[in-house]
Each structure stands twice: as structure tokens, then as C-alpha cells.
Protein backbone atom coordinates (compact mmCIF):
# COMPACT_ATOMS: atom_id res chain seq x y z
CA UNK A 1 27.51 -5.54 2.34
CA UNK A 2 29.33 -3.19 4.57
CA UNK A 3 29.01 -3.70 8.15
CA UNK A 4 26.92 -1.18 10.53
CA UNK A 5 29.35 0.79 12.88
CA UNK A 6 28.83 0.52 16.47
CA UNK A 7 26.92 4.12 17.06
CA UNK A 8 24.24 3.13 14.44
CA UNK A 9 23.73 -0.36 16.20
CA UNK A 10 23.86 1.68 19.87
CA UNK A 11 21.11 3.73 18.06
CA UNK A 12 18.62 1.29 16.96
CA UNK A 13 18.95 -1.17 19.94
CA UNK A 14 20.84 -3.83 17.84
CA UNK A 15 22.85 -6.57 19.13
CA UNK A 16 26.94 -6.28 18.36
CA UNK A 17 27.49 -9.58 17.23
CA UNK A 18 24.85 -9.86 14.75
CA UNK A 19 25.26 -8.37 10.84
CA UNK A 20 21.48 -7.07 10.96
CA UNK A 21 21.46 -7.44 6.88
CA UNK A 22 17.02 -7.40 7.09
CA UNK A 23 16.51 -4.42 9.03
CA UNK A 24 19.06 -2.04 7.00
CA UNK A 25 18.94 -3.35 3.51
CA UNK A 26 15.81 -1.50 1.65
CA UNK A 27 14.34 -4.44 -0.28
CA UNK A 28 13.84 -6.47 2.63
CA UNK A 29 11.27 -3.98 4.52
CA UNK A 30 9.27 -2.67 2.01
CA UNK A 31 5.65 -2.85 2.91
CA UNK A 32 2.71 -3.22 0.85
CA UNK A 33 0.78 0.21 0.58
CA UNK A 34 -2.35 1.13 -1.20
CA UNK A 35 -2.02 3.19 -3.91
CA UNK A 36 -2.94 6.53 -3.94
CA UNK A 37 -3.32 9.30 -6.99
CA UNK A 38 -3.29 12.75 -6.76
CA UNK A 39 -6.52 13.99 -8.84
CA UNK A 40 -9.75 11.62 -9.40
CA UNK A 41 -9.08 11.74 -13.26
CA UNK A 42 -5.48 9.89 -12.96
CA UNK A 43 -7.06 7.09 -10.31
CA UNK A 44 -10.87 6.46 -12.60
CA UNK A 45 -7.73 6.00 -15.56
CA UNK A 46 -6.02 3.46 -13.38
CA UNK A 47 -9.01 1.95 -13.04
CA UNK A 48 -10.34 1.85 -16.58
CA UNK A 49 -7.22 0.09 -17.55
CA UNK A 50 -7.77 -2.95 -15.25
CA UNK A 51 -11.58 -3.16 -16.18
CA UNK A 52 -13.14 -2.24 -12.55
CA UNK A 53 -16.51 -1.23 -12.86
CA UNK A 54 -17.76 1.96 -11.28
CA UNK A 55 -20.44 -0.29 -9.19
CA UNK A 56 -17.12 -2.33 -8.07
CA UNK A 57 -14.95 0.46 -6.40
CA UNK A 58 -15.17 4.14 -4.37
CA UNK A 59 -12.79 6.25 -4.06
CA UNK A 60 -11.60 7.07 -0.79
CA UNK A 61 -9.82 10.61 0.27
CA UNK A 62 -6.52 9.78 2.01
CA UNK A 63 -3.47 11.96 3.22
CA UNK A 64 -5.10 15.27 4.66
CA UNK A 65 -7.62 15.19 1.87
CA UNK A 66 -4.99 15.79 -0.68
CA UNK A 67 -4.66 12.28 -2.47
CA UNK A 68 -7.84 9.61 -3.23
CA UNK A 69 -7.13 5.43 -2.96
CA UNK A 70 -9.18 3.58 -4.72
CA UNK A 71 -11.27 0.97 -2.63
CA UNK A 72 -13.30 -1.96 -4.18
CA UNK A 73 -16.37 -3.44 -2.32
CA UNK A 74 -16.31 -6.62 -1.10
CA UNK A 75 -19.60 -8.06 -1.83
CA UNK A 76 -20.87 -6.94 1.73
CA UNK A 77 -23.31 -4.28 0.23
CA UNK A 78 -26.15 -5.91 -1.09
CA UNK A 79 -26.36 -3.41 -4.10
CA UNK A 80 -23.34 -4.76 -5.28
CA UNK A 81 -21.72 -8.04 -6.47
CA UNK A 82 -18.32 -8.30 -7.17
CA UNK A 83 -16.61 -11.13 -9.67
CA UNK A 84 -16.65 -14.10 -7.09
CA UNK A 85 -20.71 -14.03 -7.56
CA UNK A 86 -21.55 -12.62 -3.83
CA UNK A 87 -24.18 -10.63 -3.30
């Protein structure tokens, strides 16, 4: 990997003497994020194909009300039970 030039390093606050491979490379940072659809049809398909039941899951509207995340129960309603056998 190429090393960082001095201005970048002055930039972010990095030590000089260090390669800083983890904060610059892309696969090292990625973060787990929910996923998100763009119209209820595409994320009740998503969810047909890995068998959620519609008593297991909401969906939730995210980003300015423009996208909807789909968010299962956890067993703490009382209505619901989810596959571990809580109630």
C-alpha cells in the first residue's frame, strides 16, 4: 500500500511515524448498518424470502421518511413470540 503524504496525516491528526493502514484502507472500517429499502413492496419481498412472519417484524420509516428498515420484535410485546419461545 502506498504511504499517506504528510498534509493528509497533518489533516486527520495522525502520527508521522506510523503507516495508519486501518483508518485509510476501506475494508477495515466498514460498519454494520441496517438495511433499508426504498418502497414497502421491495422490503415485505426481502422479508418473504427469509420466512419472517408479519407478527415477527414492523417496518420502521428511516432517512427523512424516504426509506423503511425493517425491525423484528424481540419478544418484549406480549402479543408476540418470536422463534426462541419468549413471550
Amino acid at each position: 500500500m502506498k504511504k499517506i503524504h504528510t498534509r493528509l496525516k497533518r489533516k486527520f491528526g495522525l502520527s508521522t511515524g506510523l503507516s495508519h493502514y486501518h483508518f485509510f484502507h476501506p475494508c477495515t472500517n466498514k460498519k454494520n448498518r441496517p438495511k433499508t429499502f426504498k418502497t414497502e413492496e421491495s422490503a415485505n419481498a426481502w422479508v418473504r424470502k427469509y420466512g419472517l412472519k408479519k407478527e415477527q417484524y414492523y417496518l420502521k420509516k428511516v432517512k427523512r421518511n424516504k426509506k423503511f428498515q425493517v425491525v423484528r420484535y424481540n419478544g418484549k410485546n406480549k402479543d408476540i413470540t418470536n422463534k426462541e419461545g419468549n413471550s
